[in-house]
Protein backbone atom coordinates (compact mmCIF):
# COMPACT_ATOMS: atom_id res chain seq x y z
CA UNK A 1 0.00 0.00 0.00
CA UNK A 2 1.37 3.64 -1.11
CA UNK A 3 1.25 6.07 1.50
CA UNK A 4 0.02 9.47 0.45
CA UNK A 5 0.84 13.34 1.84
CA UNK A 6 -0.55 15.97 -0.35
CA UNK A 7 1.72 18.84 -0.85
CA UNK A 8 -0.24 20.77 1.81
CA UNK A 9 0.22 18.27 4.23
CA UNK A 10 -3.07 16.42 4.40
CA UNK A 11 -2.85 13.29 4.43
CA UNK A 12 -4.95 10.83 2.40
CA UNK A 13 -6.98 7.67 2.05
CA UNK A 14 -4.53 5.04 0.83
CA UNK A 15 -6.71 3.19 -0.66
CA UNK A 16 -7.60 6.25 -3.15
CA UNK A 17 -5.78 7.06 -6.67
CA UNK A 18 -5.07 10.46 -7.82
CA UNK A 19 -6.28 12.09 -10.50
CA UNK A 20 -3.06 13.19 -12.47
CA UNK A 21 -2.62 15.51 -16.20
CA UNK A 22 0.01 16.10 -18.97
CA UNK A 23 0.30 17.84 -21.81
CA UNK A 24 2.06 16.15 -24.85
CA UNK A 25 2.50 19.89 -26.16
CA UNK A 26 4.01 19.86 -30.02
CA UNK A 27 4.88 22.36 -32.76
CA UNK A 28 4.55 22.49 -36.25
CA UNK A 29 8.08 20.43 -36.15
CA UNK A 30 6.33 18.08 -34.72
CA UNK A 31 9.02 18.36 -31.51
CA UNK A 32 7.35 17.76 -28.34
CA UNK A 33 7.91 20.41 -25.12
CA UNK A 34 9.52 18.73 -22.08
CA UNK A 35 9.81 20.50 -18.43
CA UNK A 36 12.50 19.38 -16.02
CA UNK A 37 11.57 18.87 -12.53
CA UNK A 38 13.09 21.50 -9.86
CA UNK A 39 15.30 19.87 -6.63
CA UNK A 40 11.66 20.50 -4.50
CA UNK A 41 10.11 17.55 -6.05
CA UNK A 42 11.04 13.89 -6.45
CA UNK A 43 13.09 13.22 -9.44
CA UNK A 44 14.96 16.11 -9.34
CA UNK A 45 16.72 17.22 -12.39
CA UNK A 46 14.49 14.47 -14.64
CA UNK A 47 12.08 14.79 -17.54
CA UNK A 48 8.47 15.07 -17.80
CA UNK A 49 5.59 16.28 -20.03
CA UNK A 50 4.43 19.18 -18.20
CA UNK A 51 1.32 18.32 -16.08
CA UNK A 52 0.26 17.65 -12.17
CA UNK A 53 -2.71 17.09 -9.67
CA UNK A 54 -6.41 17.72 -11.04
CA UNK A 55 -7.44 20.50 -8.82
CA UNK A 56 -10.68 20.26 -7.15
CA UNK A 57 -13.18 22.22 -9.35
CA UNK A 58 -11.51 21.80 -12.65
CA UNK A 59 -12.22 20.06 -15.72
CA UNK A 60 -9.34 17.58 -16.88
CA UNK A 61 -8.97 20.13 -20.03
CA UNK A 62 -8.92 22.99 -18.16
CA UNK A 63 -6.16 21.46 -15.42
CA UNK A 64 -3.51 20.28 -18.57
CA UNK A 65 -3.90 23.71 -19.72
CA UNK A 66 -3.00 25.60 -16.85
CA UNK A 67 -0.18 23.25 -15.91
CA UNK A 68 1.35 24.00 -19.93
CA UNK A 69 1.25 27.39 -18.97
CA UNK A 70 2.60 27.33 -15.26
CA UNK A 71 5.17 24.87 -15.91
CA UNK A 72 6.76 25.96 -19.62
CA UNK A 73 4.95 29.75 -20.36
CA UNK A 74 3.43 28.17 -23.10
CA UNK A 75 -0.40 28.33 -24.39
CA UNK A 76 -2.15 25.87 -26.39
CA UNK A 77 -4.85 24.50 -28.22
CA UNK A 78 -6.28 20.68 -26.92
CA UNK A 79 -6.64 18.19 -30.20
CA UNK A 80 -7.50 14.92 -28.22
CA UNK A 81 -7.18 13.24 -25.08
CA UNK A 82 -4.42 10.98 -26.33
CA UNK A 83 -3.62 8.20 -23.50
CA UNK A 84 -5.29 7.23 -19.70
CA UNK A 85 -2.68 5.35 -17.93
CA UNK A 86 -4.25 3.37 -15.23
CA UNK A 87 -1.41 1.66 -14.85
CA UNK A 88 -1.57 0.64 -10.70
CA UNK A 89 2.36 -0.02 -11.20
CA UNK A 90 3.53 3.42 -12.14
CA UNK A 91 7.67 3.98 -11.73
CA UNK A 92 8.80 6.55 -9.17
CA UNK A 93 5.44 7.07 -8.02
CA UNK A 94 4.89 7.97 -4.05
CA UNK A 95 1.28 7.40 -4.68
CA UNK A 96 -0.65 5.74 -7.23
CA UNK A 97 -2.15 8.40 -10.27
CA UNK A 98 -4.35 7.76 -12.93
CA UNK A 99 -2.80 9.98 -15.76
CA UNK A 100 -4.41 12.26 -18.48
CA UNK A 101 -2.49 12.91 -20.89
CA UNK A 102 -3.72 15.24 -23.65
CA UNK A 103 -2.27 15.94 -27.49
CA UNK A 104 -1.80 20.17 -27.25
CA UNK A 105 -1.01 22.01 -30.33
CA UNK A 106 1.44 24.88 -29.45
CA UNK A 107 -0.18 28.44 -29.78
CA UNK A 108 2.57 30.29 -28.24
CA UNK A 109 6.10 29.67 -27.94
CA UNK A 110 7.53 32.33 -25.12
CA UNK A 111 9.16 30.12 -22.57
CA UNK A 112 8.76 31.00 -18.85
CA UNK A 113 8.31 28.48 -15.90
CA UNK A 114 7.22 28.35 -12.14
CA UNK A 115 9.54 27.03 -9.69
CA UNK A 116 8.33 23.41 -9.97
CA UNK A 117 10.67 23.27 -12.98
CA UNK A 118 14.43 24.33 -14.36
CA UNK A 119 14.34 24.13 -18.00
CA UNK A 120 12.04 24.02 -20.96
CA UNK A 121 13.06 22.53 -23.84
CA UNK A 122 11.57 21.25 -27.40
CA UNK A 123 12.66 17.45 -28.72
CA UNK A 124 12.18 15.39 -31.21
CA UNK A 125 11.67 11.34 -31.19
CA UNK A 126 16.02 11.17 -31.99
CA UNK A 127 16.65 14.18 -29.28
CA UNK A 128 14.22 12.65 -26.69
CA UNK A 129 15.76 12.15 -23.02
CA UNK A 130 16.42 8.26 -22.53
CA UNK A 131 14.49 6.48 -20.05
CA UNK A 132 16.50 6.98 -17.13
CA UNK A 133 16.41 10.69 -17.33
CA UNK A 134 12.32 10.70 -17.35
CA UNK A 135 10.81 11.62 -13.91
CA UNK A 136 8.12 8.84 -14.57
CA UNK A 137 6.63 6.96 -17.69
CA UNK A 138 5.98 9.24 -20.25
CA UNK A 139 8.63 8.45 -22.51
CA UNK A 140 6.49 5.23 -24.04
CA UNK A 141 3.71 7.93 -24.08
CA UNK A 142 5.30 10.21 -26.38
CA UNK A 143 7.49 7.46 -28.59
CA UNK A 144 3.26 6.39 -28.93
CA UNK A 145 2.75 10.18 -30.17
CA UNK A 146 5.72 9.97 -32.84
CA UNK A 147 3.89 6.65 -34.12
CA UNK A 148 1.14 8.56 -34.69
CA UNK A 149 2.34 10.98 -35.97
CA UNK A 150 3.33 9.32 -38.98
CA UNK A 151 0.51 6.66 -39.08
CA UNK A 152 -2.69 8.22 -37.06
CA UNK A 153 -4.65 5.11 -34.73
CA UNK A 154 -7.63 5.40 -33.11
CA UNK A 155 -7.70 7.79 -29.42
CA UNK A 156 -7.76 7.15 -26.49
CA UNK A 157 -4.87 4.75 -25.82
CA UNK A 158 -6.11 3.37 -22.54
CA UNK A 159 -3.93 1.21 -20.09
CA UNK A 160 -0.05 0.87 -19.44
CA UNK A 161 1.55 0.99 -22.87
């Protein structure tokens, strides 16, 4: 059993899952935007999509959007919700998350970030961090985006890829 402390301090049910979402934000390079996690978080100095907790009294859409812009500066545009990873196993997880994770077309491109992250950066599928240097298990997700994006499938992708 995963024991859970929210940021704030509360503690919660263990028996719960969280309610997690990320952005797969690309450009018209089709590069995708990566945020790298600050030293007051887990995973310091690692890879992620940007993303985080669904706040209470937010839509899913509304939460990946304003985590794109807190985290990397950047607005966008939602084109589909692209994967749910219910995964129960999740790597480097204190807690167990069940993970949005949206497609967002790039609308803006001025960088800026909260102090959750250190860098911003755009990469493409031969540029892209190795496993390793991801914070959790997004890198599958977005290797699954590149495959798309030359060959579209059907969306959601639902389960542990």
């Amino acid at each position: 059993m995963i024991a859970c402390t929210f940021e704030n301090g509360n503690k919660a049910d263990p028996g719960l899952r969280h309610v997690t979402v990320g952005a797969i934000a690309y450009n018209e390079k089709g590069q995708v935007l990566l945020v790298k996690r600050s030293e007051k978080y887990s995973r310091p100095g690692t890879w992620t999509v940007p993303g985080g907790f669904l706040d209470r009294d937010r839509t899913v859409k509304e939460a990946v959007l304003k985590e794109l812009k807190e985290e990397s500066g950047v607005d966008g545009k939602i084109e589909a919700l692209f994967h749910i990873n219910d995964n129960p196993n999740r790597p480097h997880e204190d807690r167990q998350n069940v993970d949005f994770i949206y497609l967002v077309k790039v609308t803006s491109n001025l960088f800026s970030h909260d102090d959750e992250i250190t860098q911003v950066a755009w990469f493409d599928k031969n540029t892209l961090p190795s496993e390793e240097e991801f914070a959790f298990d997004h890198r599958a997700t977005i290797l699954k985006f590149f495959e798309y994006l030359e060959k579209s499938f059907p969306l959601p992708l639902l389960g542990k890829l």
